[in-house]
C-alpha atoms as a PDB file:
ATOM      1  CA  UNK A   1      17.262  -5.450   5.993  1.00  0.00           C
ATOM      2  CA  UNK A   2      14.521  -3.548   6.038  1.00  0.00           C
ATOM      3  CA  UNK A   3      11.396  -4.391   8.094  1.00  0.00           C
ATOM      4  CA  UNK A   4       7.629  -3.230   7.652  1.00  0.00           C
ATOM      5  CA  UNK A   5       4.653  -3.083   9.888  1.00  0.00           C
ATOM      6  CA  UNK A   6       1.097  -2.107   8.764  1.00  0.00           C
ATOM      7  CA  UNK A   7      -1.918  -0.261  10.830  1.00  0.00           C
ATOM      8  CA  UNK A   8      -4.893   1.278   9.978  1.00  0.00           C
ATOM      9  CA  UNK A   9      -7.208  -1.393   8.887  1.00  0.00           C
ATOM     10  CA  UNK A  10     -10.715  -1.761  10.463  1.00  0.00           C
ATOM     11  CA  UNK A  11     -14.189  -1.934   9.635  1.00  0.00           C
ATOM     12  CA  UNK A  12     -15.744   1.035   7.569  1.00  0.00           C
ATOM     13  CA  UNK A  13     -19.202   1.394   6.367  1.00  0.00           C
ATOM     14  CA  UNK A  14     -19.472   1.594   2.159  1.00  0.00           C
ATOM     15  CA  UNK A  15     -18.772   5.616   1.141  1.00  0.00           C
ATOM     16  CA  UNK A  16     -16.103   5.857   4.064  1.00  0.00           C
ATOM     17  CA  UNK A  17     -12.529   6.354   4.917  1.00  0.00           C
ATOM     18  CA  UNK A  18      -9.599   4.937   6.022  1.00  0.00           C
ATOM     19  CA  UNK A  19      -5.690   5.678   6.342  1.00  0.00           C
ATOM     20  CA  UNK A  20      -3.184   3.017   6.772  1.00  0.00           C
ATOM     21  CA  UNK A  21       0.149   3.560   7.704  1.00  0.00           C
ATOM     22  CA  UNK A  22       3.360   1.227   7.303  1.00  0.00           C
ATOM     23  CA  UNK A  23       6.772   1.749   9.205  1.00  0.00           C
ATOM     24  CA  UNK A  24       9.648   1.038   7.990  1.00  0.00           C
ATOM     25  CA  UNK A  25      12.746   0.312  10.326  1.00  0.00           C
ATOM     26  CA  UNK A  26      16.210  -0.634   8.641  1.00  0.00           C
ATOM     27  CA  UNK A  27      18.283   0.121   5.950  1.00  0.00           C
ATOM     28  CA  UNK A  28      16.192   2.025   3.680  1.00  0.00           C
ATOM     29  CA  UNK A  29      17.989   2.605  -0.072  1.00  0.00           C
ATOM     30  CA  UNK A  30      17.243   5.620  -2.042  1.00  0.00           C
ATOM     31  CA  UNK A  31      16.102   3.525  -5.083  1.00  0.00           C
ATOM     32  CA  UNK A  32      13.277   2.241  -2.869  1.00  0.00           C
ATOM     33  CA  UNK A  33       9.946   1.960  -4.281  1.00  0.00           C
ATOM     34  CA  UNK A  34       7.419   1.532  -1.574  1.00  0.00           C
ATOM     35  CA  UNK A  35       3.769   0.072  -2.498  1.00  0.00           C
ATOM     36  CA  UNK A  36       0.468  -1.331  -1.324  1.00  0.00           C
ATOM     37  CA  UNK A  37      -0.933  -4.319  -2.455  1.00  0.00           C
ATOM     38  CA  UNK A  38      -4.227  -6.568  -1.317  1.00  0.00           C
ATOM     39  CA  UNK A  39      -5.398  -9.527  -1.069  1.00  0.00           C
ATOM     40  CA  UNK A  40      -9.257 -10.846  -1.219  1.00  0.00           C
ATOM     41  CA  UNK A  41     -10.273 -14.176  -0.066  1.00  0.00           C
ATOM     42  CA  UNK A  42      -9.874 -16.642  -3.348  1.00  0.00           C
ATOM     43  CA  UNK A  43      -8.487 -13.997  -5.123  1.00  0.00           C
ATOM     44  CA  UNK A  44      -4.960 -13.156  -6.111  1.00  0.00           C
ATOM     45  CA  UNK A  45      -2.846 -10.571  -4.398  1.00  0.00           C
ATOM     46  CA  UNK A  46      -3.124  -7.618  -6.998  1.00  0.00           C
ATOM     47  CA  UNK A  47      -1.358  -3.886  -7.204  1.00  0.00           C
ATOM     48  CA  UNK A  48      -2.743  -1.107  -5.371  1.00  0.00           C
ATOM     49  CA  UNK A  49      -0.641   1.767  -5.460  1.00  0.00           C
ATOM     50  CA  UNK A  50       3.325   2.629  -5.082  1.00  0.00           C
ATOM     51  CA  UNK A  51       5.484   5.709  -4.952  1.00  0.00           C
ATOM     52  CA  UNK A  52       9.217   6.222  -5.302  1.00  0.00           C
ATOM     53  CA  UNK A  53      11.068   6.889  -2.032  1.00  0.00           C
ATOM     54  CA  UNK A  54      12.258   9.680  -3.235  1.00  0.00           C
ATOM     55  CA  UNK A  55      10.776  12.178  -6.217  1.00  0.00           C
ATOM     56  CA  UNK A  56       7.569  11.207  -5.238  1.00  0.00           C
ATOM     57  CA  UNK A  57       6.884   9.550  -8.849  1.00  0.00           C
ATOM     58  CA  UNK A  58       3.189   8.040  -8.508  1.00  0.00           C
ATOM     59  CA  UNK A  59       1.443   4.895  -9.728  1.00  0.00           C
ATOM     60  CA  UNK A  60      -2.037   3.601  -8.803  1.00  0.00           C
ATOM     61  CA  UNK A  61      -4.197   0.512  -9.661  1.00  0.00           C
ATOM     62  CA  UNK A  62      -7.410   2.147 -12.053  1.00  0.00           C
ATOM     63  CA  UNK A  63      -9.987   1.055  -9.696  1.00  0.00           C
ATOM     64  CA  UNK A  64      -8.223   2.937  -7.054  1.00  0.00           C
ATOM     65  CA  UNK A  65      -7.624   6.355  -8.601  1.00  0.00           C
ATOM     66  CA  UNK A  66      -9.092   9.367  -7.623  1.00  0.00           C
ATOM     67  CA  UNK A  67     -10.270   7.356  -4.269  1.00  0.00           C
ATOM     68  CA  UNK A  68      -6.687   6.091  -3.021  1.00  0.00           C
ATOM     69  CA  UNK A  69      -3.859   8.472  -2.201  1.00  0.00           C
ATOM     70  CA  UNK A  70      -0.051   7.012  -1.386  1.00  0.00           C
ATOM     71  CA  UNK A  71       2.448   8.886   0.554  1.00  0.00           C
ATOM     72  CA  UNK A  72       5.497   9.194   2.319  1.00  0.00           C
ATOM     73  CA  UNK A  73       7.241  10.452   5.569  1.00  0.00           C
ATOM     74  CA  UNK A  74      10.549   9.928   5.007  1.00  0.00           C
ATOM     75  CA  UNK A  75      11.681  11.375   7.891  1.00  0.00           C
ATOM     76  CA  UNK A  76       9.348   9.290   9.871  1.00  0.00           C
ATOM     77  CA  UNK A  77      10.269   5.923   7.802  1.00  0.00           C
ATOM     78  CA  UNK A  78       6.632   5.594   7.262  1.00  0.00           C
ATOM     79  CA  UNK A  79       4.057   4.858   3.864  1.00  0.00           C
ATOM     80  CA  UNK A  80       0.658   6.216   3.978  1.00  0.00           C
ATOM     81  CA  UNK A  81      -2.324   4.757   1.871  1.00  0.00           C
ATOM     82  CA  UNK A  82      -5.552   7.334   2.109  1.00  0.00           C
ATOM     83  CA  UNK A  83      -8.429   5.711   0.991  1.00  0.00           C
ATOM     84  CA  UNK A  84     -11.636   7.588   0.759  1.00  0.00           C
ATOM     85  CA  UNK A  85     -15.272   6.392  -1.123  1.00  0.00           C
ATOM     86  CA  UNK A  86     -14.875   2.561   0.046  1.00  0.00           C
ATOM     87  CA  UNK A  87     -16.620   0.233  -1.674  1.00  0.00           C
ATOM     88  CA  UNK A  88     -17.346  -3.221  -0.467  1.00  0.00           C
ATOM     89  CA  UNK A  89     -15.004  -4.594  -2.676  1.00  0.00           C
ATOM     90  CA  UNK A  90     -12.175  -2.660  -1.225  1.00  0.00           C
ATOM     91  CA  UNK A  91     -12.660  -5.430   1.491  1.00  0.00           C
ATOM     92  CA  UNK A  92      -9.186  -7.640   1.418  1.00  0.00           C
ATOM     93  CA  UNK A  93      -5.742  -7.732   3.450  1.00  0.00           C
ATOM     94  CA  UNK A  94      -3.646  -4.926   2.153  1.00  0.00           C
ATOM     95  CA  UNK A  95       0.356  -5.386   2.437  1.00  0.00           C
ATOM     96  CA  UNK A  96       3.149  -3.284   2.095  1.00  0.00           C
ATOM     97  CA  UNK A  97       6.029  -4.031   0.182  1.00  0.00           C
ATOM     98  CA  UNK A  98       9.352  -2.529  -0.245  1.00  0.00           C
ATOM     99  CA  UNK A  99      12.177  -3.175  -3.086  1.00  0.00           C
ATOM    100  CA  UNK A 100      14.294  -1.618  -5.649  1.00  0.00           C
ATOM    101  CA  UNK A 101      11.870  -1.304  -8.318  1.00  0.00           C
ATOM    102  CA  UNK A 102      11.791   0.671 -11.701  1.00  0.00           C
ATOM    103  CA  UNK A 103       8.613   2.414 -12.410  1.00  0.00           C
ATOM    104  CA  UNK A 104       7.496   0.314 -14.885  1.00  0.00           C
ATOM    105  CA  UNK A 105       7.598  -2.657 -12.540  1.00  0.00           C
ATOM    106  CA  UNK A 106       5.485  -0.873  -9.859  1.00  0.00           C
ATOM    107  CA  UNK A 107       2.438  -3.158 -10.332  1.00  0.00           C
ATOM    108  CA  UNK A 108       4.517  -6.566 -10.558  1.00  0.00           C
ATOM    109  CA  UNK A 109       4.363  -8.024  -6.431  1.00  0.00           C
ATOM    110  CA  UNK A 110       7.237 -10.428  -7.689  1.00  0.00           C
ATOM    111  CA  UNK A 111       9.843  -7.490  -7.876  1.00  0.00           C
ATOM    112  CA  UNK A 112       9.188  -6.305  -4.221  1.00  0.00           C
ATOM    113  CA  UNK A 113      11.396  -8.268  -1.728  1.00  0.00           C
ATOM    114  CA  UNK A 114      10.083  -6.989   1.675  1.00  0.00           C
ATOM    115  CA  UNK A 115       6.563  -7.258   2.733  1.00  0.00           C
ATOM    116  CA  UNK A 116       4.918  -6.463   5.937  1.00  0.00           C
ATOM    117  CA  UNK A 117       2.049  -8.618   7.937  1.00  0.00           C
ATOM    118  CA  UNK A 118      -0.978  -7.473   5.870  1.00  0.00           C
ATOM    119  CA  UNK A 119      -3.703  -5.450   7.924  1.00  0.00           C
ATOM    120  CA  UNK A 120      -7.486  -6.426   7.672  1.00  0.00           C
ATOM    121  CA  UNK A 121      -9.936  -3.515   5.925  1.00  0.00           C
ATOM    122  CA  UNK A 122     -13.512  -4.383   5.937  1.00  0.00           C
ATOM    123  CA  UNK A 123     -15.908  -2.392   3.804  1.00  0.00           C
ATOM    124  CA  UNK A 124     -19.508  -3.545   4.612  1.00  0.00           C
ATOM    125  CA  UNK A 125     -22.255  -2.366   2.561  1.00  0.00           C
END
């Protein structure tokens, strides 16, 4: 089972940047798909970005792209989510989530089957 652990968040001022990281410790599986996801107060949790663990095959929510950048360390188990020009409503809990998903699926949170803690990012204005 695998098990996942965000870090990163904080508080960032509106126009700035933050990186979060999530480890991974287990039994990883090579048809992994590894994403982000967030959650604002009141609001559902919605699709950020996700990346195949291997072949490095790309998706990304549209209010996110050309800001956000997702990555990988697979040596190092880890998921990186770069995220540069915040905007206050960037501000939610972002998650982690791990599964075997197909591409198409990236954006669906019901096909993920591990999910981390959530970490806190703050964007103030």
């Amino acid at each position: 089972q695998v098990q996942l652990v965000e870090s990163g968040g904080g508080l960032v001022q509106a126009g700035g940047s933050l990186r979060l990281s999530c480890g991974a410790s287990g039994r990883t599986s090579i048809r992994y798909a590894m994403g982000w996801f967030r959650q604002a107060p009141g609001k559902e949790r919605e699709f950020v970005a996700a990346i195949s663990w291997i072949g490095y095959r790309t998706k990304y929510a549209d209010s996110v792209k050309g800001r956000f950048t997702i990555s990988r360390d697979a040596a190092k188990n880890t998921l990186y989510l770069q995220m540069s020009s915040l905007k206050p409503e960037d501000t939610a809990v972002y998650y982690c989530a791990a599964g075997e998903v197909d591409y198409s699926d990236y954006e669906s949170t019901g096909r993920y089957d591990r999910w981390g803690q959530g970490t806190q990012v703050t964007v103030s204005s």
